[in-house]
C-alpha atoms as a PDB file:
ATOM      1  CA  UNK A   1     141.671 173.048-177.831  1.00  0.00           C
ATOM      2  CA  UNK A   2     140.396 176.877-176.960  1.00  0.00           C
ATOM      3  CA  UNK A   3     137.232 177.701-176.029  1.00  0.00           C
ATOM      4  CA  UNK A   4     135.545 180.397-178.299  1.00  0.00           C
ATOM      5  CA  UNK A   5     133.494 182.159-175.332  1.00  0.00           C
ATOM      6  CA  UNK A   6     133.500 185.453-177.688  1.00  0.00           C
ATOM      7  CA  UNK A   7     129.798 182.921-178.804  1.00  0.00           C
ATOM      8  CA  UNK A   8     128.239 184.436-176.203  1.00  0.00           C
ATOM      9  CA  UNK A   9     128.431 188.083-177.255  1.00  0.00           C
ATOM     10  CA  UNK A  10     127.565 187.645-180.480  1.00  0.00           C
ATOM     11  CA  UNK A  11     123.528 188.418-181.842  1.00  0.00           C
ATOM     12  CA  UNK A  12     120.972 185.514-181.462  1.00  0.00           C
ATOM     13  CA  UNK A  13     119.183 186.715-184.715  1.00  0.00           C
ATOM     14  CA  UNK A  14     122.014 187.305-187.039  1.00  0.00           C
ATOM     15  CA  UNK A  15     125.651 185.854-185.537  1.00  0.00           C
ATOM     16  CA  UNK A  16     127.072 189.202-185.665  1.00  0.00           C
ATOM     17  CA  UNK A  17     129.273 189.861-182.715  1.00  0.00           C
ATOM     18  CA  UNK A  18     127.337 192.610-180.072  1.00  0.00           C
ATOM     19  CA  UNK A  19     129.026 195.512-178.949  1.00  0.00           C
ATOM     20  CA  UNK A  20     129.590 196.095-175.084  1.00  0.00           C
ATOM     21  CA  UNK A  21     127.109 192.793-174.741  1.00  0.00           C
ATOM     22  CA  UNK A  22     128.417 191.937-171.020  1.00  0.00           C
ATOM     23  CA  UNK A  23     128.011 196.084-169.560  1.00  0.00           C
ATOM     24  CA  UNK A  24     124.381 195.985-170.973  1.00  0.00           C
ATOM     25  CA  UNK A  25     123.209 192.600-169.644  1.00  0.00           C
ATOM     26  CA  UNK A  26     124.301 194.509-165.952  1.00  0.00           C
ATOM     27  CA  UNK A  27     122.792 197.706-166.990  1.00  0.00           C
ATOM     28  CA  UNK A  28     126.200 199.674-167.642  1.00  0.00           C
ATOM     29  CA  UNK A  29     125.563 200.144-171.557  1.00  0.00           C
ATOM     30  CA  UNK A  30     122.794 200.446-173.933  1.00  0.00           C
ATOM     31  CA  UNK A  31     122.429 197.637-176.134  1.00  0.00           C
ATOM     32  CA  UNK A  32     119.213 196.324-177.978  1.00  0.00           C
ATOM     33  CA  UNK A  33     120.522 193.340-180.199  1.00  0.00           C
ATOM     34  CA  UNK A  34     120.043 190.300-177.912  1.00  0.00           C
ATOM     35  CA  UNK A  35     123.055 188.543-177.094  1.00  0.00           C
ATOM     36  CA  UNK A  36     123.705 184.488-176.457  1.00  0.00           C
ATOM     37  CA  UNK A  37     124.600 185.749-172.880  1.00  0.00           C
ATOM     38  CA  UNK A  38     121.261 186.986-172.459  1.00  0.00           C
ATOM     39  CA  UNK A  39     119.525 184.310-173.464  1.00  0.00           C
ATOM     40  CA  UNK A  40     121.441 182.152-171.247  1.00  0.00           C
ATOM     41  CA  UNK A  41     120.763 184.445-167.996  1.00  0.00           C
ATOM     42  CA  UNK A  42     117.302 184.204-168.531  1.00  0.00           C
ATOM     43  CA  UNK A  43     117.133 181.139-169.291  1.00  0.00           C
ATOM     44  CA  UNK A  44     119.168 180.520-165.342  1.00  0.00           C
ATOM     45  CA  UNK A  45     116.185 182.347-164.562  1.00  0.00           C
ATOM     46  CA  UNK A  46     113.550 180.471-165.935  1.00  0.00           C
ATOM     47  CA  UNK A  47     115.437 177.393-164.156  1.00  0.00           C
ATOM     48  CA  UNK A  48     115.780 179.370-160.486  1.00  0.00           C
ATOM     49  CA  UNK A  49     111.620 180.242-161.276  1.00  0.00           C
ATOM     50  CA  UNK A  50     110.659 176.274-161.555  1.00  0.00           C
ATOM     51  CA  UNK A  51     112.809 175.079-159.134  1.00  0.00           C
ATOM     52  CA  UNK A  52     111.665 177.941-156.498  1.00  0.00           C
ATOM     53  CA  UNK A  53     107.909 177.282-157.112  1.00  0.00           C
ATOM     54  CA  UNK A  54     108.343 173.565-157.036  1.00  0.00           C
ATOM     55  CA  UNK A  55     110.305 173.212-153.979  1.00  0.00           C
ATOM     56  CA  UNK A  56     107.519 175.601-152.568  1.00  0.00           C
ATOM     57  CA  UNK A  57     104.924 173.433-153.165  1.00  0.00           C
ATOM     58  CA  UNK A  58     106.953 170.283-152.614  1.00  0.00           C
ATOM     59  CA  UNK A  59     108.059 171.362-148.917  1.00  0.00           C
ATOM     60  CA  UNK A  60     104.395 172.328-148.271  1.00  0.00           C
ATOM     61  CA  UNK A  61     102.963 169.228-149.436  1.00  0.00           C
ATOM     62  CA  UNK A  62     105.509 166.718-148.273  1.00  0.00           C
ATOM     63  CA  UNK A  63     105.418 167.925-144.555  1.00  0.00           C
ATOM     64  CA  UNK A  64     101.353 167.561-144.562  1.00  0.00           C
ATOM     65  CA  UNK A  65     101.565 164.187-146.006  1.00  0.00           C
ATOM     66  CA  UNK A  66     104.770 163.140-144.026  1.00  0.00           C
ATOM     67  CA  UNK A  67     102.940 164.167-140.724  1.00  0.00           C
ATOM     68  CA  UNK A  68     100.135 162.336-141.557  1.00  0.00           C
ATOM     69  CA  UNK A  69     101.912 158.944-142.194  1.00  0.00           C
ATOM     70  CA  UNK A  70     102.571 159.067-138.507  1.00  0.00           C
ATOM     71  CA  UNK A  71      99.308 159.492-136.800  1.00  0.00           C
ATOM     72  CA  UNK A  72      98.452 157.331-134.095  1.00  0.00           C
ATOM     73  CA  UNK A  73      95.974 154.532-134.702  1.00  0.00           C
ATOM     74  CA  UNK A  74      93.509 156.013-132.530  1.00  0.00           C
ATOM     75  CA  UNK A  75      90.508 156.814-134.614  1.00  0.00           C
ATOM     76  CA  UNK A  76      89.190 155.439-137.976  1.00  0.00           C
ATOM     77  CA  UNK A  77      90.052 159.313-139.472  1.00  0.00           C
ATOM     78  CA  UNK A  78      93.267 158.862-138.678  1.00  0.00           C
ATOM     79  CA  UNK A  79      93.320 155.519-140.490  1.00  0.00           C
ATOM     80  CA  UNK A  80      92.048 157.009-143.279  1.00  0.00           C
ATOM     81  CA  UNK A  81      94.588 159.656-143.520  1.00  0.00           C
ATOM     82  CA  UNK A  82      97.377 157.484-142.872  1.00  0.00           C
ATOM     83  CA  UNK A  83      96.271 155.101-146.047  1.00  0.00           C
ATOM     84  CA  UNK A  84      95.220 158.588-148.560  1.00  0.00           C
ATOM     85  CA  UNK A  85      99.138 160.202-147.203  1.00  0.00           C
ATOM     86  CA  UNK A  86     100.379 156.580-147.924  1.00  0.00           C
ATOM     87  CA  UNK A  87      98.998 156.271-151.512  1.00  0.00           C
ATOM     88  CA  UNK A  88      99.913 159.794-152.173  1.00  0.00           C
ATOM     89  CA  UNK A  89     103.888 158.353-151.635  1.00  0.00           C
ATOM     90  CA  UNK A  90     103.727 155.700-153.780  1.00  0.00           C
ATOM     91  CA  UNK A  91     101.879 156.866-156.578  1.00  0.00           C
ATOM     92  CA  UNK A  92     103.849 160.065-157.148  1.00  0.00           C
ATOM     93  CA  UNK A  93     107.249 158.649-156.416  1.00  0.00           C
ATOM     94  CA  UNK A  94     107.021 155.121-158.645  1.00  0.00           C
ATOM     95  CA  UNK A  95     106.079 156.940-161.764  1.00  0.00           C
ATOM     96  CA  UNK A  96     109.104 159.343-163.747  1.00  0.00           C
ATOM     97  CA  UNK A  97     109.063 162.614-163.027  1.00  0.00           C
ATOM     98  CA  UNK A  98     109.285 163.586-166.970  1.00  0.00           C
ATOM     99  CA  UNK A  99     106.078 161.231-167.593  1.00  0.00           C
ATOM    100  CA  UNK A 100     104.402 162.989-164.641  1.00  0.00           C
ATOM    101  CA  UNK A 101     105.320 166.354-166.481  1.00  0.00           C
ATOM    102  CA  UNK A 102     103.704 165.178-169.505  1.00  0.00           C
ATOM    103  CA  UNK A 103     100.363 164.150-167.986  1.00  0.00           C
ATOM    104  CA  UNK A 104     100.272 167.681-166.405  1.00  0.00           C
ATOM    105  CA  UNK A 105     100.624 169.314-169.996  1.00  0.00           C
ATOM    106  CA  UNK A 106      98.977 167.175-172.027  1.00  0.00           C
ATOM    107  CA  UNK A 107      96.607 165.197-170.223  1.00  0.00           C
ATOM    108  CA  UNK A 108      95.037 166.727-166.719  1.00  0.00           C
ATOM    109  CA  UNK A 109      94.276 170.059-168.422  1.00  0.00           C
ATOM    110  CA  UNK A 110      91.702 167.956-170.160  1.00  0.00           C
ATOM    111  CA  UNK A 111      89.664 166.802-167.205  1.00  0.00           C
ATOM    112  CA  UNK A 112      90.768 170.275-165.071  1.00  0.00           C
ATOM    113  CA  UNK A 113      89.859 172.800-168.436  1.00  0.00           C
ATOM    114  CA  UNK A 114      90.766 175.935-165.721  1.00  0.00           C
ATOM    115  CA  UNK A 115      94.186 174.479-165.880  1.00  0.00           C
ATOM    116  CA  UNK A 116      94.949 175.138-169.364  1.00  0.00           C
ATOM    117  CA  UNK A 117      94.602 178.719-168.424  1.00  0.00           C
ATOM    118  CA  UNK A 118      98.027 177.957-166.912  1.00  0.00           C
ATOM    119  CA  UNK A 119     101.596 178.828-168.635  1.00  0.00           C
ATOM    120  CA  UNK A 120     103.521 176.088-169.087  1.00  0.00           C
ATOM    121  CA  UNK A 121     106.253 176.647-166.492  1.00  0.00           C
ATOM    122  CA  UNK A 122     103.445 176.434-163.928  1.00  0.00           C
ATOM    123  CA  UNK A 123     101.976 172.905-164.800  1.00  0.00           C
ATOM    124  CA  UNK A 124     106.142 172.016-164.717  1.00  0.00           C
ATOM    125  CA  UNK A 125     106.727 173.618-161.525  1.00  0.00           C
ATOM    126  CA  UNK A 126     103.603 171.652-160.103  1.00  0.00           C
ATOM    127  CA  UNK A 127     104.216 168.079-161.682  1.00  0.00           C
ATOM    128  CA  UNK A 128     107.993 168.752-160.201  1.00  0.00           C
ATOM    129  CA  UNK A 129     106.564 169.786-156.512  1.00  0.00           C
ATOM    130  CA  UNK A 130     104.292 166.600-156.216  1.00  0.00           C
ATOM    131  CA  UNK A 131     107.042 164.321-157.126  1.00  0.00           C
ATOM    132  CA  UNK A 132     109.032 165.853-155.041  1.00  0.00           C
ATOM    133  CA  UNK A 133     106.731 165.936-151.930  1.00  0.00           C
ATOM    134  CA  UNK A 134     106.138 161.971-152.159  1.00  0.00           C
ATOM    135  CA  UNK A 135     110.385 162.013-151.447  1.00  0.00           C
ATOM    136  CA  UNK A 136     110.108 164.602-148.846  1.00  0.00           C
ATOM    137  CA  UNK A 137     107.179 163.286-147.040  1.00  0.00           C
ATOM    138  CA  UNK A 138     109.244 160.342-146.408  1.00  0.00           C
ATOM    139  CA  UNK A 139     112.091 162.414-145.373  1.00  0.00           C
ATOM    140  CA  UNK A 140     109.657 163.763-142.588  1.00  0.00           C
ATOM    141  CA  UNK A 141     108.183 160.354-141.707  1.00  0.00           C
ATOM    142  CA  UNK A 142     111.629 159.161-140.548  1.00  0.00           C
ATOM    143  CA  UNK A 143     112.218 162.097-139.284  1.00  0.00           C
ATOM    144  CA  UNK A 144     109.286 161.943-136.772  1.00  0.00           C
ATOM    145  CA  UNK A 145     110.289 158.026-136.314  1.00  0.00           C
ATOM    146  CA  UNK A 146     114.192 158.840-135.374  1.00  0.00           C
ATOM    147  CA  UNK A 147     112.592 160.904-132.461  1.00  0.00           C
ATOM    148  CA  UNK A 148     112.413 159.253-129.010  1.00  0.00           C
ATOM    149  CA  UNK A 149     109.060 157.571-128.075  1.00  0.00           C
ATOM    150  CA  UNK A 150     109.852 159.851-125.049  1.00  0.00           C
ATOM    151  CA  UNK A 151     108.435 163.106-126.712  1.00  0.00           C
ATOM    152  CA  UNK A 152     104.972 161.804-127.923  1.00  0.00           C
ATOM    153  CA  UNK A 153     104.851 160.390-124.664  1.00  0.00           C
ATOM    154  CA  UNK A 154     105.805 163.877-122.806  1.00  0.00           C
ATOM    155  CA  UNK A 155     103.431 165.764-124.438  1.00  0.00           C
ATOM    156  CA  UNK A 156     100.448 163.081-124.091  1.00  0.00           C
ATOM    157  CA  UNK A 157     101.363 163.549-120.313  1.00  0.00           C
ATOM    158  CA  UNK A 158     101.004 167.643-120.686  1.00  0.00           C
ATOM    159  CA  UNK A 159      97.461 167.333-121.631  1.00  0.00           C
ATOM    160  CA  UNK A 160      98.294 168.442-125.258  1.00  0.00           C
ATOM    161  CA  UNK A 161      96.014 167.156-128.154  1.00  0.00           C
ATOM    162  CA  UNK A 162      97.572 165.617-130.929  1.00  0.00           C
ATOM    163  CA  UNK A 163      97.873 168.264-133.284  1.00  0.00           C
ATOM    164  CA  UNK A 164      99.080 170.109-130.443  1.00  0.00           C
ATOM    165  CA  UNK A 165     101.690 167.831-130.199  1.00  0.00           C
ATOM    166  CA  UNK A 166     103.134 167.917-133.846  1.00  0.00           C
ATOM    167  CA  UNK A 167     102.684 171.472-133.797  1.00  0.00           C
ATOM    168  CA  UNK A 168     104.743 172.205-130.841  1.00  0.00           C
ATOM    169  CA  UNK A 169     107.333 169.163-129.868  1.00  0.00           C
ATOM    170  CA  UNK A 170     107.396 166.555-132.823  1.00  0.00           C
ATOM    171  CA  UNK A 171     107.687 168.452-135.973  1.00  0.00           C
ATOM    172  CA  UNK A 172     110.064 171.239-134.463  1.00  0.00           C
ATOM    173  CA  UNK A 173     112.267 168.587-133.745  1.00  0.00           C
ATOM    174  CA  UNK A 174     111.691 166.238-136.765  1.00  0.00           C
ATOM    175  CA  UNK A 175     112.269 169.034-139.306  1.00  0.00           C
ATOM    176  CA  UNK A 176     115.664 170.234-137.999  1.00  0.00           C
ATOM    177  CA  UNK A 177     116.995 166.887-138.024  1.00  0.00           C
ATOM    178  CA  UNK A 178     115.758 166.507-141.838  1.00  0.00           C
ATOM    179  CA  UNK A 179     117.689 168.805-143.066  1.00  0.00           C
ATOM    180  CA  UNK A 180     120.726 166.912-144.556  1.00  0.00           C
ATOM    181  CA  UNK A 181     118.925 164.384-146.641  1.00  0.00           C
ATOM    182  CA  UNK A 182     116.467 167.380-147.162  1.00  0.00           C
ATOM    183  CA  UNK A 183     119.560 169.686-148.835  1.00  0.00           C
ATOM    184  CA  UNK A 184     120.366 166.861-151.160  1.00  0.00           C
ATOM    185  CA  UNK A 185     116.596 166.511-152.240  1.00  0.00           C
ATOM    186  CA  UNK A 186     116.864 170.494-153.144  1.00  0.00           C
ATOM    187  CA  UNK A 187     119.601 170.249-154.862  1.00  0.00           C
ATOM    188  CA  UNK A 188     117.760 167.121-156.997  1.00  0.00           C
ATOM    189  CA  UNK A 189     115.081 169.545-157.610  1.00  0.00           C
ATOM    190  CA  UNK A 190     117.218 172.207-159.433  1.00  0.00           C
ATOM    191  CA  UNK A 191     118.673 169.255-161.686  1.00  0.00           C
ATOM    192  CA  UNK A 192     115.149 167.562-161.991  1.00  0.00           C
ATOM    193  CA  UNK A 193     113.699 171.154-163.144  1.00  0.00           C
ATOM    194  CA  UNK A 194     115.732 170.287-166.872  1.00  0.00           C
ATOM    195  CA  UNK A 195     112.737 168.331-167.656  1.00  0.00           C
ATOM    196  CA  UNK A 196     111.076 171.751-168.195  1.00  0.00           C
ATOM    197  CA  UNK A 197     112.545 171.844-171.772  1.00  0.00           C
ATOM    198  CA  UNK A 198     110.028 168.951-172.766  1.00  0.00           C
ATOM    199  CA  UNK A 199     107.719 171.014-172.627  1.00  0.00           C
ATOM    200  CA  UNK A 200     109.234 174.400-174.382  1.00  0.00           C
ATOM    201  CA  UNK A 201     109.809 176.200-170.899  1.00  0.00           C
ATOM    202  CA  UNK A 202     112.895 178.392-171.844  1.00  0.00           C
ATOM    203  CA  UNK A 203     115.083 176.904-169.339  1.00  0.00           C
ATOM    204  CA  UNK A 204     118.902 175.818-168.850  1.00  0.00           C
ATOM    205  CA  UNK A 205     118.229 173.023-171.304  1.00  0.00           C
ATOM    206  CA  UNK A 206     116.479 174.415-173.727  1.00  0.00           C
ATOM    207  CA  UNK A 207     118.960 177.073-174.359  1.00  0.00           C
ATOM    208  CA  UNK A 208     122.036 173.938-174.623  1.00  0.00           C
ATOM    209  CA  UNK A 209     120.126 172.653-176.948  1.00  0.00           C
ATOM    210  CA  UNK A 210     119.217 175.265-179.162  1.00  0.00           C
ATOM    211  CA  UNK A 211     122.369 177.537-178.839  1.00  0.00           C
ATOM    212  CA  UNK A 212     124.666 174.486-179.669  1.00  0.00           C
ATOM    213  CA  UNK A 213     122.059 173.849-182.793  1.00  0.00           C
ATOM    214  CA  UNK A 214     122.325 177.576-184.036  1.00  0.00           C
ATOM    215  CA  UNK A 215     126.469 178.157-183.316  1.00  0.00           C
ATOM    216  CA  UNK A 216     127.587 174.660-183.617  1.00  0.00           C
ATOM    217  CA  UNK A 217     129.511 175.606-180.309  1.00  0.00           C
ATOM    218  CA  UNK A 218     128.272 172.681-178.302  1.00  0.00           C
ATOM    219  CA  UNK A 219     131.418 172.777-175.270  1.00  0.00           C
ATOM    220  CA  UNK A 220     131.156 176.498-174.522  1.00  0.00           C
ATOM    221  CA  UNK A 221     127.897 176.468-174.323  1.00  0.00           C
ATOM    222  CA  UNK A 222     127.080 173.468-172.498  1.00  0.00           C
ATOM    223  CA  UNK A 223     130.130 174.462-170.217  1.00  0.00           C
ATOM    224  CA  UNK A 224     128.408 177.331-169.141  1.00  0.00           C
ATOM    225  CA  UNK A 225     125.350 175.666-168.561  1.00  0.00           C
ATOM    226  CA  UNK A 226     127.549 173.148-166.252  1.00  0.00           C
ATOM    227  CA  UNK A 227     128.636 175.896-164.464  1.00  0.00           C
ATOM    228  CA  UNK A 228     125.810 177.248-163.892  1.00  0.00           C
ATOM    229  CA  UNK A 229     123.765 174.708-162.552  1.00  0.00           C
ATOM    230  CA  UNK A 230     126.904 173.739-160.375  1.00  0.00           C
ATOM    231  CA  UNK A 231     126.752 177.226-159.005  1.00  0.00           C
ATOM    232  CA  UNK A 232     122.697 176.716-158.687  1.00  0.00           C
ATOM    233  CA  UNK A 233     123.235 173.471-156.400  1.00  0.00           C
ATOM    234  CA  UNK A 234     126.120 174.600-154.553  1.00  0.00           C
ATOM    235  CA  UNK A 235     124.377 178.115-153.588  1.00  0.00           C
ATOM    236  CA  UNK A 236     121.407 175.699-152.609  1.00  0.00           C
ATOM    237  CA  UNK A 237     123.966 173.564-150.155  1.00  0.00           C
ATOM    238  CA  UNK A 238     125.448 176.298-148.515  1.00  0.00           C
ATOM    239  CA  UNK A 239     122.513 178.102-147.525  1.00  0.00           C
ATOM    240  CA  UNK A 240     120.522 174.739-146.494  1.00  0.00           C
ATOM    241  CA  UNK A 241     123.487 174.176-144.307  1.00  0.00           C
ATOM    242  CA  UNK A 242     123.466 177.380-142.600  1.00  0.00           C
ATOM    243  CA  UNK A 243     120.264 176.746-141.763  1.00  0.00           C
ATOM    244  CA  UNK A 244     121.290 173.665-140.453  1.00  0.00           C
ATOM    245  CA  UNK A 245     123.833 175.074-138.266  1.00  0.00           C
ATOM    246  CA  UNK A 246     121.500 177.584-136.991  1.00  0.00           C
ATOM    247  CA  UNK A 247     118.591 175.228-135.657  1.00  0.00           C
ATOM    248  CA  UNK A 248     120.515 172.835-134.571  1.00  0.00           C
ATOM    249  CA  UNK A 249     119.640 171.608-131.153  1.00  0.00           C
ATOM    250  CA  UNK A 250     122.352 171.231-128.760  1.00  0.00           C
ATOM    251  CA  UNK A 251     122.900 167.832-127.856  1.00  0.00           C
ATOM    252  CA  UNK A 252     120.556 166.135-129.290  1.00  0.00           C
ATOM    253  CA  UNK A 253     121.184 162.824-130.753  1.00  0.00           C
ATOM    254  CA  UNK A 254     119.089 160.998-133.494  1.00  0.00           C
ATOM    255  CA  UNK A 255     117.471 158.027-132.311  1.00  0.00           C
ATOM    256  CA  UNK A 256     119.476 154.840-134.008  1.00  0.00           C
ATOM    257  CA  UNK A 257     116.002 152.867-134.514  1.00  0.00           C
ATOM    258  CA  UNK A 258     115.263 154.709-137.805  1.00  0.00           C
ATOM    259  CA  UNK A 259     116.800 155.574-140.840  1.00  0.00           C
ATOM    260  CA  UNK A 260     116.177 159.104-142.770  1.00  0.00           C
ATOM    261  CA  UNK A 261     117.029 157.301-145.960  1.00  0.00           C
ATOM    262  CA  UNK A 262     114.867 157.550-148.717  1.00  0.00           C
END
């Protein structure tokens, strides 16, 4: 079987094959019939955009509510904020992330009206970074559990306040030694962000499903798409591990009486 890959230079509009179509998607040549390989760059775009926002608002989100599963029970505030961080994690990561896309699009906007205002990558993008924040807030939580009782205790001893505390000893520590399970939920979040095509976001997805439709060419194009988010995720793992490598802290070992599964 040969692959027909000459599909991707030929014009979205009328199937004709487009001169030069590779040298003007990089600039090199002048070209104004839009190509299949156009389509399918921005469309690796549109993916990179939703994913990027999401994990934005996921990391920001899931470290707040991860930190504040671990307050001490010292005060009937902190209490309170353990039990709202706690229902935060199990409502947002028990319900599927393409029904929680749906009640962003459809349903939300109704009872938030300035949210309709919104383009519809945005309400994606934000339906992806809550779900994802209930999975990394527990990535943080056992994170701050795996450190020894030692540092909370050091830091009580140094006159610091709490927030203090997380601020300068516990969450340094606790987010370095997230990383791993913290690269695999990134790379989740770049698959996760095909559920954008529900909701006509002109994404990775969207353009399989269409391009196959309109050039009954279904393996080179969703080949390409493979490859591409392959390339996505594996970009995503090589840069979360350098950061690993860099912030690593010399010989420190991961307490044994928690688990950073999640």
């Amino acid at each position: 079987m040969s692959l027909d890959l000459g599909i991707f230079c030929k014009n979205t509009l009328d199937g004709e094959a487009v001169e030069h179509c590779f040298s003007a998607v990089f600039g090199l040549a002048q070209n104004s019939d839009p190509s299949y390989l156009d389509w399918l760059l921005k469309a690796w775009g549109w993916t990179l955009a939703v994913a990027g926002l999401g994990l934005v608002i996921a990391l920001i989100l899931g470290a707040l509510m991860g930190t504040l599963r671990t307050l001490p029970n010292s005060s009937n505030l902190n209490n309170v904020l353990v039990r709202l961080s706690t229902a935060w994690v199990e409502l947002f990561r028990n319900i599927p992330i393409l029904v929680q896309v749906f009640l962003w699009y459809h349903v939300i906007p109704a009872f938030i009206t300035p949210l309709k205002e919104l383009p519809s990558y945005w309400l994606v993008s934000i339906a992806l970074g809550f779900f994802t924040s209930a999975r990394i807030a527990e990535q943080v939580r056992a994170g701050i559990g795996a450190l020894p009782s030692g540092q909370r205790a050091a830091a009580t001893a140094l006159g610091l306040t709490t927030a203090q505390s997380y601020r300068f000893i516990i969450l340094p520590m606790a987010l370095r030694i997230i990383i791993p399970p913290l690269t695999s939920e990134c790379m989740n979040l770049v698959k996760n962000s095909s559920v954008a095509f529900a909701v006509s976001v002109p994404e990775l997805t969207l353009f399989a499903m269409q391009a196959q439709e309109e050039t009954s060419k279904g393996v080179e194009v969703y080949l390409a798409v493979t490859l591409l988010y392959a390339l996505t995720a594996f970009s995503v793992n090589r840069v979360m591990a350098y950061i690993e490598k860099r912030s690593r802290v010399p010989g420190f070992i991961v307490s044994n009486d928690a688990s950073l599964a999640h």
